[in-house]
N, C-alpha and C. Protein backbone atom coordinates (compact mmCIF):
# COMPACT_ATOMS: atom_id res chain seq x y z
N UNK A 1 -35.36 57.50 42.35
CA UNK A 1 -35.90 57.17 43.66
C UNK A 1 -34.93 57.61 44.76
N UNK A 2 -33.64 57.58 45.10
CA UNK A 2 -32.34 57.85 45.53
C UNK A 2 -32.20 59.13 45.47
N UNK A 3 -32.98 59.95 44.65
CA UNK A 3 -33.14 61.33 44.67
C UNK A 3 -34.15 62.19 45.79
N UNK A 4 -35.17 60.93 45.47
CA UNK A 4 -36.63 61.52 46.79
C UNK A 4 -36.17 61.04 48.07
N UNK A 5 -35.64 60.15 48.25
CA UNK A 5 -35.67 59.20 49.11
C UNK A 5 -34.88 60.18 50.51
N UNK A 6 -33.35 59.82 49.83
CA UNK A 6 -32.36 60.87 50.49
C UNK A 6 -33.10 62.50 50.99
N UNK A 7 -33.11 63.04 50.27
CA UNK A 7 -33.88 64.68 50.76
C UNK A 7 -34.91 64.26 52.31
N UNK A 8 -35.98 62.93 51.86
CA UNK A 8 -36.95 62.77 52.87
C UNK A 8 -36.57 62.22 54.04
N UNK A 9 -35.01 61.72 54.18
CA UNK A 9 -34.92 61.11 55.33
C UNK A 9 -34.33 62.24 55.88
N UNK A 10 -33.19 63.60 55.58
CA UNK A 10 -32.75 64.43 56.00
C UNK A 10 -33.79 65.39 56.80
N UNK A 11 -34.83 65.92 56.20
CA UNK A 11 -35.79 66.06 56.33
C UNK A 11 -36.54 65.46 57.73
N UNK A 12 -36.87 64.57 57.79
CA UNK A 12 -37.43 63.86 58.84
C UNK A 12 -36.78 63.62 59.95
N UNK A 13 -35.21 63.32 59.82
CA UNK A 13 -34.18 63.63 61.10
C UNK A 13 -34.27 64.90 61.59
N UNK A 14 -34.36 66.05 60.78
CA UNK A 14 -34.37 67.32 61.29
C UNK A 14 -35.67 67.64 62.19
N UNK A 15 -36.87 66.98 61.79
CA UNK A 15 -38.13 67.76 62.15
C UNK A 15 -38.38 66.44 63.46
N UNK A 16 -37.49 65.47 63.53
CA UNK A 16 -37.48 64.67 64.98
C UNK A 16 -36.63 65.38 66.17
N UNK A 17 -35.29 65.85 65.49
CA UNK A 17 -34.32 66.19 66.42
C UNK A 17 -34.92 67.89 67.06
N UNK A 18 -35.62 68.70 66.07
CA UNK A 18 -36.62 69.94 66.40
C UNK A 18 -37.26 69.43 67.27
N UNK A 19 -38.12 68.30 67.19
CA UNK A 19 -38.93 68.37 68.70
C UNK A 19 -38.67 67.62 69.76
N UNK A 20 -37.52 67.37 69.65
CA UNK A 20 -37.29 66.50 70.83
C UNK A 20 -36.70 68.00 71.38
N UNK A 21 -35.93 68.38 70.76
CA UNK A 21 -35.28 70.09 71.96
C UNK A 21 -36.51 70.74 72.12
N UNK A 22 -37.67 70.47 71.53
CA UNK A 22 -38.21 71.87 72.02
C UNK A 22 -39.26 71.09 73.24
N UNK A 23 -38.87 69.35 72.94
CA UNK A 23 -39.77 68.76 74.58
C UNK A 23 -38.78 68.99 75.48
N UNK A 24 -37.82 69.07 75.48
CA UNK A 24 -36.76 69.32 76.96
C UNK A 24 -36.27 70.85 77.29
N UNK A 25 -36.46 71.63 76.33
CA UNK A 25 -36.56 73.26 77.02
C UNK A 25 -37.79 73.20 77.44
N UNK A 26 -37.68 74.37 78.73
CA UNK A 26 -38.65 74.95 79.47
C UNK A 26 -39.26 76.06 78.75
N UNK A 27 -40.44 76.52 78.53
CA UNK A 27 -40.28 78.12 77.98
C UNK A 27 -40.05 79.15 79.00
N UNK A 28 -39.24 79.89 78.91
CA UNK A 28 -38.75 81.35 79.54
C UNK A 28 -40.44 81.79 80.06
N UNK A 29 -40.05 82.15 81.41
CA UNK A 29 -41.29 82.60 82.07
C UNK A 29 -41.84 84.25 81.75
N UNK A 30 -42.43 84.93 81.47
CA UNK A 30 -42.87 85.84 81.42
C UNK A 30 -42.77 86.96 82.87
N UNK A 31 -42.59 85.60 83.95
CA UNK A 31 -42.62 86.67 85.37
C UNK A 31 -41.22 85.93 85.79
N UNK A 32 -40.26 86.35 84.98
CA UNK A 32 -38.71 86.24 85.22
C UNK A 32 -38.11 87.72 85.69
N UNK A 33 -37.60 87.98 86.93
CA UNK A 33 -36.46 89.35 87.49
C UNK A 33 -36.15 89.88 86.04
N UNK A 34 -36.35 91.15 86.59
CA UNK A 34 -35.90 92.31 85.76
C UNK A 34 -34.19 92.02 85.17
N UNK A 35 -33.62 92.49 84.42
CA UNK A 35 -31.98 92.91 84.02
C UNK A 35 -31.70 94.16 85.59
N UNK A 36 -30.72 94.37 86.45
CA UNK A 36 -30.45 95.79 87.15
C UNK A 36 -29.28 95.53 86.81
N UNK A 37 -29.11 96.81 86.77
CA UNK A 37 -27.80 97.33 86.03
C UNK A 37 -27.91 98.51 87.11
N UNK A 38 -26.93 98.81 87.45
CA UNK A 38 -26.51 100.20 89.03
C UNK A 38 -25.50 100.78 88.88
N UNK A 39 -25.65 101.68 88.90
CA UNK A 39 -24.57 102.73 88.61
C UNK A 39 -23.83 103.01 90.33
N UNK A 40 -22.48 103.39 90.38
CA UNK A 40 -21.96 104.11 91.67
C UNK A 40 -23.20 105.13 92.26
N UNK A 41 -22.99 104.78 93.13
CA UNK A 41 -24.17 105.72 93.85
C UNK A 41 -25.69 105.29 93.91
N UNK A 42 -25.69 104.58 93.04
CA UNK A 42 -27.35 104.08 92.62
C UNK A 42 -27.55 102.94 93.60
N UNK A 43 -29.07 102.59 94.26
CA UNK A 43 -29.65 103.53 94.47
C UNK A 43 -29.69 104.60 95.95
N UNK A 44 -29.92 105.97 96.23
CA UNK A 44 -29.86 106.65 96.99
C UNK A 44 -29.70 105.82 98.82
N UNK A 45 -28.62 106.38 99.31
CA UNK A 45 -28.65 105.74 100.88
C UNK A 45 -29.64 106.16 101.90
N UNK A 46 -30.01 105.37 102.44
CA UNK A 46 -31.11 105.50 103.91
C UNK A 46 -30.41 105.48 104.68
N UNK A 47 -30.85 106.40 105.58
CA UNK A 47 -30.06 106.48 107.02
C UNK A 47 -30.87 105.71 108.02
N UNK A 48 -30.33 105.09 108.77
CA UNK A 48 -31.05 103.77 109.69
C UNK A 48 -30.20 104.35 111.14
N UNK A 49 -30.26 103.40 112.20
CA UNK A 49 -29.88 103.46 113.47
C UNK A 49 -28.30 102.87 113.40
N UNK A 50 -27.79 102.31 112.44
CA UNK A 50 -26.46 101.86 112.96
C UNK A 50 -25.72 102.81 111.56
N UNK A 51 -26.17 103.20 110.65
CA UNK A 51 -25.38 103.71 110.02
C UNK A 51 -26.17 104.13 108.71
N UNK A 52 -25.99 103.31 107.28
CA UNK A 52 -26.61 103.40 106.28
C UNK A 52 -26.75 102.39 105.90
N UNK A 53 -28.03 102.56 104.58
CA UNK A 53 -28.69 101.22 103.72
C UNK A 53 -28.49 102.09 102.35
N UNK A 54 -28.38 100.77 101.40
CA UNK A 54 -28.57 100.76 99.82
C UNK A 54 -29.07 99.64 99.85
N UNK A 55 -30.50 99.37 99.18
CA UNK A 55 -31.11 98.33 98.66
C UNK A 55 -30.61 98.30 97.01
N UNK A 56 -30.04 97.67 96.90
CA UNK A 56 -29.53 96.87 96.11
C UNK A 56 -30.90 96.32 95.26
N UNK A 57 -30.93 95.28 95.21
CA UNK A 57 -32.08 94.44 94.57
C UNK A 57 -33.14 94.02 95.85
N UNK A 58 -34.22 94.49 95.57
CA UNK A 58 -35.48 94.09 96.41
C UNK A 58 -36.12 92.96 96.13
N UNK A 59 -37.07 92.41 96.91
CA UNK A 59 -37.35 90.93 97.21
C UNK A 59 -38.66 91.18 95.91
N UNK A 60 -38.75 92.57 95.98
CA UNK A 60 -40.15 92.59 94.43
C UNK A 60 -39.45 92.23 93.39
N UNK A 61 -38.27 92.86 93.34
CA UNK A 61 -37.82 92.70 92.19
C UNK A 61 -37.16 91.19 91.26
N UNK A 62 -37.00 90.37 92.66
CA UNK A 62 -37.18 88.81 92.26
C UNK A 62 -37.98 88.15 92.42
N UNK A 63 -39.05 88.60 92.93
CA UNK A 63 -40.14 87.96 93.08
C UNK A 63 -40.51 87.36 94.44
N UNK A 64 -39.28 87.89 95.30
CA UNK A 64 -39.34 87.14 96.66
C UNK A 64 -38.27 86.16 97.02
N UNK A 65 -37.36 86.20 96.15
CA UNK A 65 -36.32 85.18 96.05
C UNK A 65 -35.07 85.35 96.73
N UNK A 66 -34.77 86.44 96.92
CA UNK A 66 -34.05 87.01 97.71
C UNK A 66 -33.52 88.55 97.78
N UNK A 67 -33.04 89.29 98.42
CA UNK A 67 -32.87 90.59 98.22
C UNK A 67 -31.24 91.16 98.35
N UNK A 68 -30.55 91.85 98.09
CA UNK A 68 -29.15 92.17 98.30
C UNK A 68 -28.94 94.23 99.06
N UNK A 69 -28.52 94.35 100.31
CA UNK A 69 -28.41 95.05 100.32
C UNK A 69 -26.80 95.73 101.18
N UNK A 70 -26.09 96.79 100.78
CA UNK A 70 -25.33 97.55 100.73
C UNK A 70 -25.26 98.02 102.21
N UNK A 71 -25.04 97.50 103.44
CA UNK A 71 -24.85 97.71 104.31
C UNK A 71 -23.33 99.23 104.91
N UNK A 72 -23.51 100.08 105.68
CA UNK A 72 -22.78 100.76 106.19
C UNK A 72 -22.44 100.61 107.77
N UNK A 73 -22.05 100.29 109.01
CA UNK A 73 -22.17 100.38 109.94
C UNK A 73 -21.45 100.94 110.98
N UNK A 74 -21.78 101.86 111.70
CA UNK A 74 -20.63 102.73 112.54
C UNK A 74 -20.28 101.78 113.65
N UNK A 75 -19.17 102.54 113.80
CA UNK A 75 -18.20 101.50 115.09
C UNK A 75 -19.18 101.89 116.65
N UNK A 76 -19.49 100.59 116.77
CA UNK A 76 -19.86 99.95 118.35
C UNK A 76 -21.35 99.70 117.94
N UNK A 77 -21.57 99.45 116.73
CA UNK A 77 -23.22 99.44 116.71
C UNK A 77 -23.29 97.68 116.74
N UNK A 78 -24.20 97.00 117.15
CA UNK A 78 -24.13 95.45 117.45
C UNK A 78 -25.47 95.37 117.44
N UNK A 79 -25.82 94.34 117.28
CA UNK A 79 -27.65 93.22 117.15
C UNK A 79 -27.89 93.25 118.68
N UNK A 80 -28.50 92.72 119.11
CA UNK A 80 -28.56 91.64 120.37
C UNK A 80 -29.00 89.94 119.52
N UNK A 81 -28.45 89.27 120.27
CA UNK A 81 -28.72 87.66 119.86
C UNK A 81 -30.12 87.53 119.40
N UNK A 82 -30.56 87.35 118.14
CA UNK A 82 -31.83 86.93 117.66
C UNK A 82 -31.11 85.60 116.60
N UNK A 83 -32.79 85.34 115.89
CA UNK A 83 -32.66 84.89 114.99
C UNK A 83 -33.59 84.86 113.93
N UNK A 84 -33.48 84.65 112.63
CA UNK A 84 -34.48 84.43 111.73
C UNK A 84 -35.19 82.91 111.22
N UNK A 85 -36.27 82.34 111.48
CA UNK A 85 -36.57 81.48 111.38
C UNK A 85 -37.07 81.44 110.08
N UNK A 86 -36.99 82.28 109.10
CA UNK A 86 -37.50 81.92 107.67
C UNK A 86 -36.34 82.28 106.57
N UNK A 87 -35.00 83.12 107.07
CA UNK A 87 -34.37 83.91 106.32
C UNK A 87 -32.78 83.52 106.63
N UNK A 88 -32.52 83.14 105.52
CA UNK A 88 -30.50 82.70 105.56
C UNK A 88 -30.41 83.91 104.59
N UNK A 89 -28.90 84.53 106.00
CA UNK A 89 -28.27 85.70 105.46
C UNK A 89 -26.97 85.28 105.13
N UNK A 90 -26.82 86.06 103.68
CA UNK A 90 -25.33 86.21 104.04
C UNK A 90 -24.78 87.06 103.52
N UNK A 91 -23.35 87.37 104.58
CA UNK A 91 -22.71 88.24 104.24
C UNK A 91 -21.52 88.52 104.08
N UNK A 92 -20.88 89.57 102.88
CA UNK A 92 -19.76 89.72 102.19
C UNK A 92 -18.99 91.06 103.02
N UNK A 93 -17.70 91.05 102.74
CA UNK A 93 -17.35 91.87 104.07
C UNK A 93 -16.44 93.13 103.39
N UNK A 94 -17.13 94.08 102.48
CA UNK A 94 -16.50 94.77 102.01
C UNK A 94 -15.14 96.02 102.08
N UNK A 95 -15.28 96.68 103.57
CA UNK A 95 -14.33 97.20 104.17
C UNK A 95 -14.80 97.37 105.55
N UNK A 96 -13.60 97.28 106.48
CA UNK A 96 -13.18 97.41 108.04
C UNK A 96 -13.13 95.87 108.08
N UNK A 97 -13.62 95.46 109.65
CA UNK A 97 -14.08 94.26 109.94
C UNK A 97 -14.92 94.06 110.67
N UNK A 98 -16.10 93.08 110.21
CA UNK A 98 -17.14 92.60 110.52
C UNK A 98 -17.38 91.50 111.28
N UNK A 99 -18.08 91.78 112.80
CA UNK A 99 -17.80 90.95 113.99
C UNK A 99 -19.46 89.76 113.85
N UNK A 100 -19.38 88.49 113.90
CA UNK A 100 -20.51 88.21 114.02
C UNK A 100 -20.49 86.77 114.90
N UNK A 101 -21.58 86.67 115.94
CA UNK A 101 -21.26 86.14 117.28
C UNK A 101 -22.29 84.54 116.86
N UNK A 102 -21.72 83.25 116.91
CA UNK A 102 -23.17 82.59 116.48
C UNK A 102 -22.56 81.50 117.29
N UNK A 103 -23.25 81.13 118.51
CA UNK A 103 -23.18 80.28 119.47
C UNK A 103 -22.18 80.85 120.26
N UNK A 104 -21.50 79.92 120.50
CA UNK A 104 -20.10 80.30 121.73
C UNK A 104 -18.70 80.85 120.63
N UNK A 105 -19.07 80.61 119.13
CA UNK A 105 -18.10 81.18 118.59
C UNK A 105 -18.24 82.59 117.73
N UNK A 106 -16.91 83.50 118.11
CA UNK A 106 -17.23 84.89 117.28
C UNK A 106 -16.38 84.56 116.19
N UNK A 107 -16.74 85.52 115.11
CA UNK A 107 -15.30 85.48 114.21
C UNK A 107 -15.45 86.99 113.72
N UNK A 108 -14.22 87.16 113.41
CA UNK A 108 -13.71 88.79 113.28
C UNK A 108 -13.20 88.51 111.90
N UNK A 109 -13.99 88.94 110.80
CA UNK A 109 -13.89 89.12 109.23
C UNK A 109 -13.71 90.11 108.88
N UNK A 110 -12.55 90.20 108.29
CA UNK A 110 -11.86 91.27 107.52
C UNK A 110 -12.57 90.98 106.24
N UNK A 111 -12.07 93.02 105.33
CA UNK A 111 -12.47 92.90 104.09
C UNK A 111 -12.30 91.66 103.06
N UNK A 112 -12.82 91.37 102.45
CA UNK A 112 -12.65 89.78 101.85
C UNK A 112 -13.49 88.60 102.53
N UNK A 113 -13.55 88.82 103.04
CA UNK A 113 -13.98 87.41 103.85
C UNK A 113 -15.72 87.47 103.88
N UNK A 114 -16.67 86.07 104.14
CA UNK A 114 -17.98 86.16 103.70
C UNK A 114 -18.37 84.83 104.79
N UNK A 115 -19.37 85.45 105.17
CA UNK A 115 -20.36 84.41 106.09
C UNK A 115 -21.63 84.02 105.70
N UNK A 116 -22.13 82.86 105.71
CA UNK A 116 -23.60 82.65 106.05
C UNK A 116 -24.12 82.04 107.24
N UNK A 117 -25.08 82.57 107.40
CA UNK A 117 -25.93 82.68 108.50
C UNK A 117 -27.44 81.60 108.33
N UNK A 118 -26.80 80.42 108.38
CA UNK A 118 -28.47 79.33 107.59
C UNK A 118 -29.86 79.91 108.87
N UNK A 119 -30.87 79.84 108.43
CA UNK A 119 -32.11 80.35 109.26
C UNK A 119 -32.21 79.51 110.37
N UNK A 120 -32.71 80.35 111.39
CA UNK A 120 -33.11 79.29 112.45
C UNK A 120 -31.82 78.99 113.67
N UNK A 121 -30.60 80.14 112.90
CA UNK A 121 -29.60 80.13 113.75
C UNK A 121 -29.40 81.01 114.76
N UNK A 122 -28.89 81.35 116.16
CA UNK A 122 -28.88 82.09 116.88
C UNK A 122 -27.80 83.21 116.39
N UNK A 123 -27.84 84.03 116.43
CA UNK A 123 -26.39 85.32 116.12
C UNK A 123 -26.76 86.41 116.39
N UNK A 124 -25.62 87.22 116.92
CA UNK A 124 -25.69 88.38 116.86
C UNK A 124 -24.46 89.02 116.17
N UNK A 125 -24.17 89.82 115.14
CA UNK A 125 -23.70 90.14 114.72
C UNK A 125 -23.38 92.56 114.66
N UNK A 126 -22.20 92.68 114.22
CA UNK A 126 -21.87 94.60 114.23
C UNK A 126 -20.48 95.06 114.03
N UNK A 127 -20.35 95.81 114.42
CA UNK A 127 -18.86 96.40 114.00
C UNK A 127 -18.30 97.14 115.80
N UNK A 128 -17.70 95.71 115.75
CA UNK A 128 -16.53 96.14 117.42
C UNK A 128 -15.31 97.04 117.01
N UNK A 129 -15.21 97.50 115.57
CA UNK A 129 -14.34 98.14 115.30
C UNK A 129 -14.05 99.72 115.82
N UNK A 130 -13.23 100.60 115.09
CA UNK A 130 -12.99 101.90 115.16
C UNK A 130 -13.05 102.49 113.93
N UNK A 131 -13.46 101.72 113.20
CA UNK A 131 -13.67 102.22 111.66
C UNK A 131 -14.96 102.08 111.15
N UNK A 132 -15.81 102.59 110.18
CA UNK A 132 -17.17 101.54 109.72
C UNK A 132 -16.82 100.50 109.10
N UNK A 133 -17.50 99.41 108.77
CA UNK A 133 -17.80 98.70 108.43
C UNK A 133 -18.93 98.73 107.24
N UNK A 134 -18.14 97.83 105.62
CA UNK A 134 -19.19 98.40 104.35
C UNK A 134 -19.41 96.59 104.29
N UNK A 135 -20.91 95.63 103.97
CA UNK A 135 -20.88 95.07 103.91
C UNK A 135 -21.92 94.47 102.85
N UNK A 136 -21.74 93.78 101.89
CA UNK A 136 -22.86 93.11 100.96
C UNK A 136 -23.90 92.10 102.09
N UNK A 137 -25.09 92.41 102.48
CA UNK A 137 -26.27 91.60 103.34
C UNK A 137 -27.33 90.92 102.49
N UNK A 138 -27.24 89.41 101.57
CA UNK A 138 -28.12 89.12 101.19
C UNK A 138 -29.05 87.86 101.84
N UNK A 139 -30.22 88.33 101.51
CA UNK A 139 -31.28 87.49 102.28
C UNK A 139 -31.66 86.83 101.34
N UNK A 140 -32.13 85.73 101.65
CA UNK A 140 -32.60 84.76 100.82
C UNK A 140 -33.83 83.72 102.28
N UNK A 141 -35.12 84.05 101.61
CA UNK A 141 -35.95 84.63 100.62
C UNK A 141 -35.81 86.47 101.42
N UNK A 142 -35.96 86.84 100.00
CA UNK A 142 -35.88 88.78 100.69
C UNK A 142 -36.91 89.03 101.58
N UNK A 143 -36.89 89.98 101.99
CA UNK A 143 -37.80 90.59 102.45
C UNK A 143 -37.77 91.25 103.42
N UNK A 144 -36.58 91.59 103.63
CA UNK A 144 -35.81 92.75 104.66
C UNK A 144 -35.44 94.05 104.55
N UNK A 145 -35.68 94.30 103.28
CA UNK A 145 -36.11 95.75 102.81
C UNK A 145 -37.63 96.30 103.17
């Protein structure tokens, strides 16, 4: 009896402790973001009014979740004061320094340094420099590509 017994309780712990993990995982969504993987150079630059673009990851490509793009900007190019009422930016300050104006305070970010911008905020932001300015610009939700 000590023979059946034992096997059936091992048994039965296993096929309790199986479904209790498989009630507290989620299943993996089917409309989950791609893997990107980018090579130097990838993908090709757009030429815009202040300098250049690399879209990075597009707002399709997460579904709308947010987008990342590869900013370039020549010296004296600047915003005028707006704002985005649906969209928090932020941004990483890859080389020169990156001027960005939000209320009565500016701050002058050197390479290294990273801002966000929560929605609904006033700023104007550019490069008061003599050098360009290379900067990571992600939006969250995307849609600025």
């Amino acid at each position: 009896m000590k023979k059946i017994v034992f096997p059936l309780l091992v048994v039965i712990a296993l096929f309790f402790s199986f479904e209790r993990v498989s009630q507290t995982q989620k299943p993996q969504s089917d409309n989950k973001p791609p893997i990107i993987a980018l090579k130097p150079g990838e993908p090709e630059l757009v030429t815009y009014d202040a300098g250049t673009a690399r879209f990075l990851v597009s707002s399709a490509e997460t579904h709308g979740a947010w987008s990342l793009v590869e900013l370039t900007e020549q010296p004296g190019y600047k915003t005028r004061l707006h704002r985005h009422n649906y969209t928090d930016e932020a941004y990483y300050v890859v080389e020169g320094v990156f001027t960005a104006k939000i209320a009565d305070k500016t701050y002058e970010l050197p390479a290294g340094s990273y801002i966000v911008i929560p929605r609904g905020t006033p700023h104007a932001q550019g490069n008061l420099g003599k050098v360009p300015v290379k900067v990571l610009l992600t939006m969250t939700p995307g849609g600025f590509e």
